[in-house]
C-alpha atoms as a PDB file:
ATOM      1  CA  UNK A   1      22.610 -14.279  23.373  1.00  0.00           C
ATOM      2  CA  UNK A   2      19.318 -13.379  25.181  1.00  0.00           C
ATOM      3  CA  UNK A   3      15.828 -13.271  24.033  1.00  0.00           C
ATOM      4  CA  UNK A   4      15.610 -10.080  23.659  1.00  0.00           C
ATOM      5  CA  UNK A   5      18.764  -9.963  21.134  1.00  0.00           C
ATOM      6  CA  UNK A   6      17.773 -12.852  19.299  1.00  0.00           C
ATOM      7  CA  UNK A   7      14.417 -11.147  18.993  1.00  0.00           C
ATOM      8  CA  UNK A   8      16.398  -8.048  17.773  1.00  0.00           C
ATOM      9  CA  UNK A   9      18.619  -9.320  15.128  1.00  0.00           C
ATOM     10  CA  UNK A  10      14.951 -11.216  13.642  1.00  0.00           C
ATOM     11  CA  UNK A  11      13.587  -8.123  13.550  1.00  0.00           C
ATOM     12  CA  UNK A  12      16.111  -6.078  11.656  1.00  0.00           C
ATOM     13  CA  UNK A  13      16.448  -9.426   9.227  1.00  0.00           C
ATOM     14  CA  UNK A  14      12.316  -9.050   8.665  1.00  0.00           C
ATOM     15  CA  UNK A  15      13.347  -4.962   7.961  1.00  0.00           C
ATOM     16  CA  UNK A  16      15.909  -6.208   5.368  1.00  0.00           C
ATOM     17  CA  UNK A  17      13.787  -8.578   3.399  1.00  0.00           C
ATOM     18  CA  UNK A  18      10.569  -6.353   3.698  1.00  0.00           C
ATOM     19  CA  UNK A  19      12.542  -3.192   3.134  1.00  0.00           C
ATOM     20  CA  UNK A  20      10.947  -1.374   6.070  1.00  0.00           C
ATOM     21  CA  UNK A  21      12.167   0.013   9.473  1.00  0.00           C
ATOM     22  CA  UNK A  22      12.941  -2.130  12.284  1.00  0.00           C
ATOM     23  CA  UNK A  23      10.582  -0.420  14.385  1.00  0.00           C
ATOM     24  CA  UNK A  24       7.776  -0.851  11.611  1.00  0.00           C
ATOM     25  CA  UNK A  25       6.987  -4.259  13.245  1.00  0.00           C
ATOM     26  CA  UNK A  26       6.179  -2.988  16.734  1.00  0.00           C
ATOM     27  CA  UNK A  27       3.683  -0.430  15.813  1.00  0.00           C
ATOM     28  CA  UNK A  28      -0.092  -0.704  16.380  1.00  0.00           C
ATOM     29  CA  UNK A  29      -1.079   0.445  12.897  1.00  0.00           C
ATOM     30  CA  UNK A  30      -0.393  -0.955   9.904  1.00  0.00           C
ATOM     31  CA  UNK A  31       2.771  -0.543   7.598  1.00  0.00           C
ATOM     32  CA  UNK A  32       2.738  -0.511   3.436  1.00  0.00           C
ATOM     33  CA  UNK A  33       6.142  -0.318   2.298  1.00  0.00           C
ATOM     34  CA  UNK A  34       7.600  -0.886  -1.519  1.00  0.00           C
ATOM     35  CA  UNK A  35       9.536  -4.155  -2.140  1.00  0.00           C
ATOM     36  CA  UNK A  36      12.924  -3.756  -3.502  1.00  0.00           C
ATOM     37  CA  UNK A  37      15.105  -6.363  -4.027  1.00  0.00           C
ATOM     38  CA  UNK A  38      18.100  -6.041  -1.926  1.00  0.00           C
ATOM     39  CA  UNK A  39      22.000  -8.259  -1.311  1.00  0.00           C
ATOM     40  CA  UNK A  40      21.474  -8.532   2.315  1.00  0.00           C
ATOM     41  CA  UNK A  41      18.243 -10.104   2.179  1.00  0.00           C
ATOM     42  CA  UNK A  42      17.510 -13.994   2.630  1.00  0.00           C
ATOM     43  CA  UNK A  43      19.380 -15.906   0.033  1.00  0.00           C
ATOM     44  CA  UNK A  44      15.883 -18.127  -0.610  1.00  0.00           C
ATOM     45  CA  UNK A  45      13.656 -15.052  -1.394  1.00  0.00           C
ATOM     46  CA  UNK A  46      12.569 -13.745  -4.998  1.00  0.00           C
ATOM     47  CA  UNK A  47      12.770 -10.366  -4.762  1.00  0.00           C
ATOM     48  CA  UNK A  48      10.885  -7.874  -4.934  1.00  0.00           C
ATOM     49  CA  UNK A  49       7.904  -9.024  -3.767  1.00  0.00           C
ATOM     50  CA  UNK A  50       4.124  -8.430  -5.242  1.00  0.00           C
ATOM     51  CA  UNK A  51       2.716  -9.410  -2.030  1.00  0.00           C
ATOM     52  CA  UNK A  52       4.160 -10.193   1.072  1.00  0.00           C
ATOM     53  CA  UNK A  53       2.331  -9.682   4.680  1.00  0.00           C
ATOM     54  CA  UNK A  54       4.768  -9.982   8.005  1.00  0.00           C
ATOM     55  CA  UNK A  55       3.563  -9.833  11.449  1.00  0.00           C
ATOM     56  CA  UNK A  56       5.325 -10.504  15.168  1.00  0.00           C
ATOM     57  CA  UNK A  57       1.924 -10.077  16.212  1.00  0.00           C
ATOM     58  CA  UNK A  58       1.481  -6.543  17.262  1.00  0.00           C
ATOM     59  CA  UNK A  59       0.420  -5.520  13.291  1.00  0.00           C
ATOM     60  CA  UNK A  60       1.178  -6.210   9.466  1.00  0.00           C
ATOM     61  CA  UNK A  61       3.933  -4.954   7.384  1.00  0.00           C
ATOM     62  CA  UNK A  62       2.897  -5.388   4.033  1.00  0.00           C
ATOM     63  CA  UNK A  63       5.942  -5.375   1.558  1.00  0.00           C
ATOM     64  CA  UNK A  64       4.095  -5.037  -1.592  1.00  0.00           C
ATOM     65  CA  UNK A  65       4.328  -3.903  -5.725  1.00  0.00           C
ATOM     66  CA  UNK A  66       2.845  -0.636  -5.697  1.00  0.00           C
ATOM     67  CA  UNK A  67       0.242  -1.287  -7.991  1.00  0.00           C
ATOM     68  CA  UNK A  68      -1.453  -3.236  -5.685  1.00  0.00           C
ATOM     69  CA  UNK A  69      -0.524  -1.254  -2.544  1.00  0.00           C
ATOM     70  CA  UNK A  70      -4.201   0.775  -2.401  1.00  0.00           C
ATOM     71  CA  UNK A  71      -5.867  -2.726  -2.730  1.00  0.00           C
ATOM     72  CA  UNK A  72      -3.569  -5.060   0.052  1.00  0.00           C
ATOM     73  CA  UNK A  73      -3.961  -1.592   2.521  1.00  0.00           C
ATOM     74  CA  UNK A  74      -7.384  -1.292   2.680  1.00  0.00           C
ATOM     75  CA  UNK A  75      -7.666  -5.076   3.152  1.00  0.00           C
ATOM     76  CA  UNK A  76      -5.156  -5.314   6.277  1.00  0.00           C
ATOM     77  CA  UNK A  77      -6.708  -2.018   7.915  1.00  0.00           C
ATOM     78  CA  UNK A  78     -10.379  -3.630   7.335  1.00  0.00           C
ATOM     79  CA  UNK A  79      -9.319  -7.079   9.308  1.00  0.00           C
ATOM     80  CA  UNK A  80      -8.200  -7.562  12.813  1.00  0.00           C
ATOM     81  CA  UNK A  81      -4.510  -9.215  12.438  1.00  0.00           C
ATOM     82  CA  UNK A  82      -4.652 -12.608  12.646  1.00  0.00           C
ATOM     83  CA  UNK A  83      -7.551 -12.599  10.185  1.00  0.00           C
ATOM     84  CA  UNK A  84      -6.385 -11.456   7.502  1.00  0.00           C
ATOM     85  CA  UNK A  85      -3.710 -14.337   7.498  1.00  0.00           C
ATOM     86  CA  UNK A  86      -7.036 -17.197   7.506  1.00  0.00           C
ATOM     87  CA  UNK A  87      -9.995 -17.925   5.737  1.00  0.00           C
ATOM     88  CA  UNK A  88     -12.704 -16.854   5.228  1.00  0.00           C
ATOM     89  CA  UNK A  89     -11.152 -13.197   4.616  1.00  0.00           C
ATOM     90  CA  UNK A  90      -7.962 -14.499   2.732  1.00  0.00           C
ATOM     91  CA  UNK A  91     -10.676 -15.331  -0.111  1.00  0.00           C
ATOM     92  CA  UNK A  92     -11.249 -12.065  -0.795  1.00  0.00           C
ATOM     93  CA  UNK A  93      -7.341 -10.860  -0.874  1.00  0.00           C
ATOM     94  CA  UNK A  94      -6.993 -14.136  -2.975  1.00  0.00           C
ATOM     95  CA  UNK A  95      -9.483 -12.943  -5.680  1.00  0.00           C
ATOM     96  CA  UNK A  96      -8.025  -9.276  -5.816  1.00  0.00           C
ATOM     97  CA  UNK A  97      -4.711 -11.185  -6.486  1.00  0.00           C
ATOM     98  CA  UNK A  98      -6.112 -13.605  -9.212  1.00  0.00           C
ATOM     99  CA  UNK A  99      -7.205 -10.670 -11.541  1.00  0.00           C
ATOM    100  CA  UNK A 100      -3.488  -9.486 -11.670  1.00  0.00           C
ATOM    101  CA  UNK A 101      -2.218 -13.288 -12.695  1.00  0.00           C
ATOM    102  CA  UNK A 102      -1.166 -14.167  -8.610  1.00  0.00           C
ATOM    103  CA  UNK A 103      -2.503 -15.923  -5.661  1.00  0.00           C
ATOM    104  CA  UNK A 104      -1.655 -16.526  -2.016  1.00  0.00           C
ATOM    105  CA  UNK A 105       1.139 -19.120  -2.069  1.00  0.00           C
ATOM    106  CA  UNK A 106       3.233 -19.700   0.861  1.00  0.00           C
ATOM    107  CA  UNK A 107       2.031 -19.407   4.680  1.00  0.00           C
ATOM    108  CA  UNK A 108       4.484 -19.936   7.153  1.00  0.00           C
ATOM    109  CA  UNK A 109       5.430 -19.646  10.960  1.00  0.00           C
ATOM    110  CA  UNK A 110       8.891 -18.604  11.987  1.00  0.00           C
ATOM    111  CA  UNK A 111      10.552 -20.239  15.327  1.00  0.00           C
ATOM    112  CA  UNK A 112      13.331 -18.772  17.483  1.00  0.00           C
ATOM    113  CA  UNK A 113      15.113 -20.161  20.182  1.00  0.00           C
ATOM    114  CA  UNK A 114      14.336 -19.960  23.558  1.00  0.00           C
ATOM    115  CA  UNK A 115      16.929 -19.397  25.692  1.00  0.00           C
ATOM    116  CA  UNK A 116      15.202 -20.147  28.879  1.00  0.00           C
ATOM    117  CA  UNK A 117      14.244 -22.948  27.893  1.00  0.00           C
ATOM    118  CA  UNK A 118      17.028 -24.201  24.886  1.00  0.00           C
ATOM    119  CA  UNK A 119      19.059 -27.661  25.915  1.00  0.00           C
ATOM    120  CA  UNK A 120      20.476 -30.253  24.070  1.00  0.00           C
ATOM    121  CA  UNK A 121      18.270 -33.260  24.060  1.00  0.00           C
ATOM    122  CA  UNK A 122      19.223 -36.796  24.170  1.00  0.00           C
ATOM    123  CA  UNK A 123      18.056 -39.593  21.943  1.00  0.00           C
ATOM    124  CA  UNK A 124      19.482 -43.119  22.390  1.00  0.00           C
ATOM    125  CA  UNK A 125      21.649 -43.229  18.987  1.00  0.00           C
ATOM    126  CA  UNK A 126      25.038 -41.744  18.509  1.00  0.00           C
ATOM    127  CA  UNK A 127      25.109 -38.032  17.427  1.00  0.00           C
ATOM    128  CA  UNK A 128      27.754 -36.323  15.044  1.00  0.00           C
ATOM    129  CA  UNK A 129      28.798 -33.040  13.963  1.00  0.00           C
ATOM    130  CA  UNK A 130      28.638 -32.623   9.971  1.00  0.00           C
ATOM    131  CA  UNK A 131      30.826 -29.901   7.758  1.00  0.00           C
ATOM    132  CA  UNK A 132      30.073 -29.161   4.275  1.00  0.00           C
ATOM    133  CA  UNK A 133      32.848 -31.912   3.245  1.00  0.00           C
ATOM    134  CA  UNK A 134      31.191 -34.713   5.525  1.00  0.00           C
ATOM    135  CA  UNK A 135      27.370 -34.257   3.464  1.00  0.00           C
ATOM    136  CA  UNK A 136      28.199 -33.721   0.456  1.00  0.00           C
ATOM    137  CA  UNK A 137      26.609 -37.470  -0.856  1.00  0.00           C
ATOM    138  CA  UNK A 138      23.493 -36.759   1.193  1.00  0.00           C
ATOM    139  CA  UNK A 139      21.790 -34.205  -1.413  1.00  0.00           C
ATOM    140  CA  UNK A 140      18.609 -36.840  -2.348  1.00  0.00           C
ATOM    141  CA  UNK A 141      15.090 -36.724  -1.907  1.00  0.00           C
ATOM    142  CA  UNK A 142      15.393 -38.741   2.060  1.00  0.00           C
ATOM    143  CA  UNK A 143      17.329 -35.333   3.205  1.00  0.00           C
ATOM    144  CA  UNK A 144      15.832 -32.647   0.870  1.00  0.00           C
ATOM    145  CA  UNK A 145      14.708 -30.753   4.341  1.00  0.00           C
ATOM    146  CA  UNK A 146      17.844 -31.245   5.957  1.00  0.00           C
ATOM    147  CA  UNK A 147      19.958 -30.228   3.118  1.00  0.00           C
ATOM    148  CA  UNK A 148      18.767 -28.019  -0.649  1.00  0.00           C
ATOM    149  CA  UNK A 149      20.524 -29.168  -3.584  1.00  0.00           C
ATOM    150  CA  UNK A 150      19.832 -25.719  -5.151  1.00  0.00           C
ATOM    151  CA  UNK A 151      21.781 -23.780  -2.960  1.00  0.00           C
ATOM    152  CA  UNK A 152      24.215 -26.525  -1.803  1.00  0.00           C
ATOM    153  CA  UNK A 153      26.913 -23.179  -0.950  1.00  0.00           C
ATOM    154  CA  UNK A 154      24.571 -21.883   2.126  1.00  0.00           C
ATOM    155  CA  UNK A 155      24.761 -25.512   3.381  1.00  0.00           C
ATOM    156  CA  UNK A 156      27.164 -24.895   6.568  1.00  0.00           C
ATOM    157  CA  UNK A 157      26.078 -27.200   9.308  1.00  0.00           C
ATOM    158  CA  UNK A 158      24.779 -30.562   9.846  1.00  0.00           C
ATOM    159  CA  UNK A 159      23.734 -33.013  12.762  1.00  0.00           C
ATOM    160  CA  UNK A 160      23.163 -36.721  11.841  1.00  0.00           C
ATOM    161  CA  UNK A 161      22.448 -39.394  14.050  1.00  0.00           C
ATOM    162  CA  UNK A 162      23.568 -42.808  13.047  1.00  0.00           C
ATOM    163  CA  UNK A 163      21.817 -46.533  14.277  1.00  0.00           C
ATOM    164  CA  UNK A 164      25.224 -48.341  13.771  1.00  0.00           C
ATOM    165  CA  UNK A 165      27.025 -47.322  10.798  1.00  0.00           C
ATOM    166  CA  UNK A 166      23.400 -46.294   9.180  1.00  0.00           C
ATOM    167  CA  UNK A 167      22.395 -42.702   8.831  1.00  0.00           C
ATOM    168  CA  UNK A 168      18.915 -42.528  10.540  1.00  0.00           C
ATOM    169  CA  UNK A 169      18.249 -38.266  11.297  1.00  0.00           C
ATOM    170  CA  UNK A 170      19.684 -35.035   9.484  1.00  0.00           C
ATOM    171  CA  UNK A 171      19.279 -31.850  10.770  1.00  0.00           C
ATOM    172  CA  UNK A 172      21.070 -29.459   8.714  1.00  0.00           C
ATOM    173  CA  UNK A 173      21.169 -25.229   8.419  1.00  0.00           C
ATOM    174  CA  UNK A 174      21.930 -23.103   5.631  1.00  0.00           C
ATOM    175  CA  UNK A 175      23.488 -19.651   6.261  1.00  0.00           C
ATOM    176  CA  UNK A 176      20.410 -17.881   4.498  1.00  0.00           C
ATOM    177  CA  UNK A 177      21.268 -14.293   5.657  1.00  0.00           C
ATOM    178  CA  UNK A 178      24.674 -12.367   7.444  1.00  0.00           C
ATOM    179  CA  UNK A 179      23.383 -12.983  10.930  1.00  0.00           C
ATOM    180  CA  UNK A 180      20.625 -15.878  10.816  1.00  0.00           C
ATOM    181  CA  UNK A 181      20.996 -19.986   9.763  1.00  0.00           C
ATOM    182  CA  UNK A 182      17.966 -21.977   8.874  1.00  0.00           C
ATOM    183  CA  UNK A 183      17.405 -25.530  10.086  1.00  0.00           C
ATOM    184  CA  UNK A 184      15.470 -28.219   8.689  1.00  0.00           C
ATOM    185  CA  UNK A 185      15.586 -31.554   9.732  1.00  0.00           C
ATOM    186  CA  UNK A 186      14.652 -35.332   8.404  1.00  0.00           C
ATOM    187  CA  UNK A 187      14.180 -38.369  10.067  1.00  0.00           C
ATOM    188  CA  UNK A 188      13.733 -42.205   8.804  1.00  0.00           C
ATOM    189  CA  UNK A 189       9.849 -43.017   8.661  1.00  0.00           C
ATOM    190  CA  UNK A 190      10.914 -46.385  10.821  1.00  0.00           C
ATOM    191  CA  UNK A 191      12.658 -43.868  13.571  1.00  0.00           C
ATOM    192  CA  UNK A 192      10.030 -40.982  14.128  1.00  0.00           C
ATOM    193  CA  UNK A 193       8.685 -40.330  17.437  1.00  0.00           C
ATOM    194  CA  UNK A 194      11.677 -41.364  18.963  1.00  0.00           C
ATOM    195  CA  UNK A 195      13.304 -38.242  20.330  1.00  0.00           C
ATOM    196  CA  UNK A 196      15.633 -37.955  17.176  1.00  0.00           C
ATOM    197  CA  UNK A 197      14.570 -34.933  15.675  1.00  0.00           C
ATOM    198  CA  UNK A 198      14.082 -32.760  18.852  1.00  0.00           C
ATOM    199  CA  UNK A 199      17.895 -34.310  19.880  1.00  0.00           C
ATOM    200  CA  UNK A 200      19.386 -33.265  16.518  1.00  0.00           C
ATOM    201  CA  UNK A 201      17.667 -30.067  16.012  1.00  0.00           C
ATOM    202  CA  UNK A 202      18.169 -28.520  19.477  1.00  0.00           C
ATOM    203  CA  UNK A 203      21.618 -30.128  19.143  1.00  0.00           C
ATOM    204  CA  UNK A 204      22.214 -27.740  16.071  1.00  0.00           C
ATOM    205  CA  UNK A 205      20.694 -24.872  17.245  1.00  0.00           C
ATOM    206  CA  UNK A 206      23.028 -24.715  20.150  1.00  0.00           C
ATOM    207  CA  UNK A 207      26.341 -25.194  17.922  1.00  0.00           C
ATOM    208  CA  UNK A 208      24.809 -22.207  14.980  1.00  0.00           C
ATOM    209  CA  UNK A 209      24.535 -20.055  18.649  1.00  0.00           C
ATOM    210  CA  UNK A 210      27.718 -20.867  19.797  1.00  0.00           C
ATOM    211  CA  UNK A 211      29.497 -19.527  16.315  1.00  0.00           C
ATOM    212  CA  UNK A 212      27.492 -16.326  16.935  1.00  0.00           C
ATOM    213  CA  UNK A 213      24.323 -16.840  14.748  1.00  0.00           C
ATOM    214  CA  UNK A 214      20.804 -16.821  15.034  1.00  0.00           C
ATOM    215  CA  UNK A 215      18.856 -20.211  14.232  1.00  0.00           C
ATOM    216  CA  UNK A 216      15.303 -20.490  12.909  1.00  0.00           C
ATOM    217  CA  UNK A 217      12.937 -22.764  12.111  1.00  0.00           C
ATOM    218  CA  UNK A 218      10.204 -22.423  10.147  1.00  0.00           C
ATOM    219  CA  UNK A 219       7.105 -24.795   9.554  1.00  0.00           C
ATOM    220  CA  UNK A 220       3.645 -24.367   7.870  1.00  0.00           C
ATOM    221  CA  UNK A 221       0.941 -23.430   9.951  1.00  0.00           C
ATOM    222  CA  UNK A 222      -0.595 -27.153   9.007  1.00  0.00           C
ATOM    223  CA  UNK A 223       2.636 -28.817   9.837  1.00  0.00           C
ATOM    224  CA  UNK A 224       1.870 -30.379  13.199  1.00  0.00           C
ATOM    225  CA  UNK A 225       4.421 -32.755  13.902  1.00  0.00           C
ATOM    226  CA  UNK A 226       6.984 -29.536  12.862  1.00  0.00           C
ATOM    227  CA  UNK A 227       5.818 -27.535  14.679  1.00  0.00           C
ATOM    228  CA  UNK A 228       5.861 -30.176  17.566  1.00  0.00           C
ATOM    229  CA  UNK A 229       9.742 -30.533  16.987  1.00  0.00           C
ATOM    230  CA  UNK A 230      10.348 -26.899  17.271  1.00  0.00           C
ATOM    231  CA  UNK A 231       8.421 -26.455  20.343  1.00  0.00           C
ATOM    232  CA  UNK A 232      10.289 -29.655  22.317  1.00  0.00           C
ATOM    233  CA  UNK A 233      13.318 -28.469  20.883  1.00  0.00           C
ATOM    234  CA  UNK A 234      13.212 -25.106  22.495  1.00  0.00           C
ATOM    235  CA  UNK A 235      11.494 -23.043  19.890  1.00  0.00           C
ATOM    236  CA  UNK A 236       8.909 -20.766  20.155  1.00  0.00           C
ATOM    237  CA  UNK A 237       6.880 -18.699  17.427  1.00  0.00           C
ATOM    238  CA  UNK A 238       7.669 -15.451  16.799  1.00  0.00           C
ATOM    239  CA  UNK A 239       6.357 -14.071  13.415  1.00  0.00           C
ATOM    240  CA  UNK A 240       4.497 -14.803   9.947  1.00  0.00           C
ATOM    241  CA  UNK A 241       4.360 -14.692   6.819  1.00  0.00           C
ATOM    242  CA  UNK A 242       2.075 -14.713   3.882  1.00  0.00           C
ATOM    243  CA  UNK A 243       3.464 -14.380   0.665  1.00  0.00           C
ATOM    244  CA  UNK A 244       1.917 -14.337  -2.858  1.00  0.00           C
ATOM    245  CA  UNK A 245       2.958 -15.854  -6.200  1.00  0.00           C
ATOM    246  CA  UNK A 246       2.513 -16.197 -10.095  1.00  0.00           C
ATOM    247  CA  UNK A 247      -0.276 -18.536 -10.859  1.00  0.00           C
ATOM    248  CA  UNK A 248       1.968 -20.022 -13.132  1.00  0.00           C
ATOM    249  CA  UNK A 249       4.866 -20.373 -10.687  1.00  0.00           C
ATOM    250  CA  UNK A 250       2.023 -21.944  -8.503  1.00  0.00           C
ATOM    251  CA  UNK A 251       0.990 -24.010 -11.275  1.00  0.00           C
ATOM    252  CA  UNK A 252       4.352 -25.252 -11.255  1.00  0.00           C
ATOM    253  CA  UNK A 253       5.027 -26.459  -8.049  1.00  0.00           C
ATOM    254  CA  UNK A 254       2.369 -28.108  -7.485  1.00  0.00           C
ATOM    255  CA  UNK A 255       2.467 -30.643 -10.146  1.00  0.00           C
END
C-alpha cells in the first residue's frame, strides 16, 4: 500500500461512520451532514451520533442530530479549524450541548502508517505472533488496551513480547471496520521506555498490512507517551475527532 491509498481507504471509513461523501473531508468549507446509524461503520461507535466533529485538517465535517445542526454550524463556520476542537471556544459548544442533557466527551487523534518511514523495530526480548486462540486468558485489566473484553470477536491479532517465559508487552488489533484494524498496546510499568512498545506495535502494523488492512492508532490529544509510540513506530497524524455524549453516560464513566 502507499500513502496515498492508506490515506484513501481512511477517508472513505471517516465517510462511512460520518455518513458523508468522501470528498466532504477535502473541501475548504464546512460540511453538516445527518448521522445515521449504519452496518459498515466502526464496530466501537454508538450510532447515530448527536455530535460528532471530523477533520484531516483542511475543514470540519460535522455528523450531527438535526436538532442541533443550526447551533454546531454556526459554531464551526464562526471558528478557524483547529479552534473549535480547544478551549477557550469548546466552552461555548459545551454549554449549547449541556441545555440538551450532553457534553463534549471524547477527543481523539487518529495515526496512520507511514510507509516511508514504517519498519519493524527491535527491542532486546523475544517477540511472538498471537491468534485469537493464543490470548484468550489475557482479557484483564494489565492488557485492557491491548485486548477489549467487550468485543473479544474483533480481537484478530496480537504481538507479545516475553522476558523468559513472562509476558512483558501486548500489542493487539481488533478488526473494527471491513478494511481498517485498530491497535492498542500495553507494556509492564517495570519495562517502559525500553523500546518494547514501538517494537511490538510497528511489529503489528506491518503483519495487519501484509493481510491487506489498514492499521490505526489512536491516542488522546493529552496522551504523550502514546502519541510518542505512534510517532517512533512509524505513525503519523492524520485526522480528529470530537465527539459528544449523554451527561449521564459521562457521569458513568467517569466514576
Amino acid at each position: 500500500m502507499t500513502n496515498r491509498e492508506i490515506l484513501e481507504i481512511a477517508i472513505r471509513q471517516s465517510a462511512i461512520d460520518a455518513n458523508c461523501r468522501a470528498e466532504d473531508f477535502c473541501q475548504n468549507e464546512n460540511i453538516i451532514v445527518f448521522s445515521v446509524d449504519s452496518p459498515k461503520a466502526r464496530k466501537y461507535l454508538t450510532l447515530p451520533f448527536y455530535c460528532n466533529l471530523i477533520s484531516y485538517g483542511n475543514n470540519i465535517v460535522a455528523s450531527v442530530n438535526r436538532e442541533i445542526a443550526d447551533i454546531i454550524k454556526e459554531y464551526i463556520n464562526k471558528y478557524p479549524v483547529e479552534h473549535c476542537f480547544e478551549t477557550p471556544n469548546m466552552h461555548i459548544l459545551d454549554d449549547v450541548l449541556l441545555k440538551r442533557g450532553m457534553r463534549i466527551c471524547f477527543m481523539a487523534e487518529y495515526f496512520l502508517p507511514d510507509m516511508k518511514v514504517l519498519a519493524e523495530l527491535q527491542c532486546n526480548y523475544e517477540i511472538s505472533i498471537l491468534t485469537p486462540g493464543d490470548f484468550t486468558d489475557l482479557y484483564t485489566d494489565i492488557w485492557s488496551n491491548a485486548l477489549c473484553k467487550e468485543r473479544k470477536q474483533l480481537d484478530v491479532l496480537a504481538v507479545a513480547a516475553y522476558d523468559g517465559k513472562r509476558l512483558i508487552g501486548l500489542a493487539g488489533c481488533s478488526a473494527d471496520c471491513e478494511t481498517m484494524w485498530q491497535i492498542g498496546v500495553d507494556v509492564l510499568p517495570e519495562y517502559r521506555k525500553r523500546g518494547i512498545a514501538s517494537a511490538l506495535t510497528s511489529r503489528l502494523a506491518l503483519e495487519i498490512i501484509h493481510r491487506g488492512k489498514v492499521p490505526f492508532y489512536c491516542a488522546a490529544w493529552s496522551n504523550i507517551s502514546s502519541v510518542r509510540n505512534a510517532i517512533k513506530s512509524g505513525f503519523k497524524p492524520v485526522w480528529i475527532e470530537m465527539t459528544a455524549k449523554s451527561v449521564d453516560f459521562i457521569a458513568n464513566i467517569s466514576r
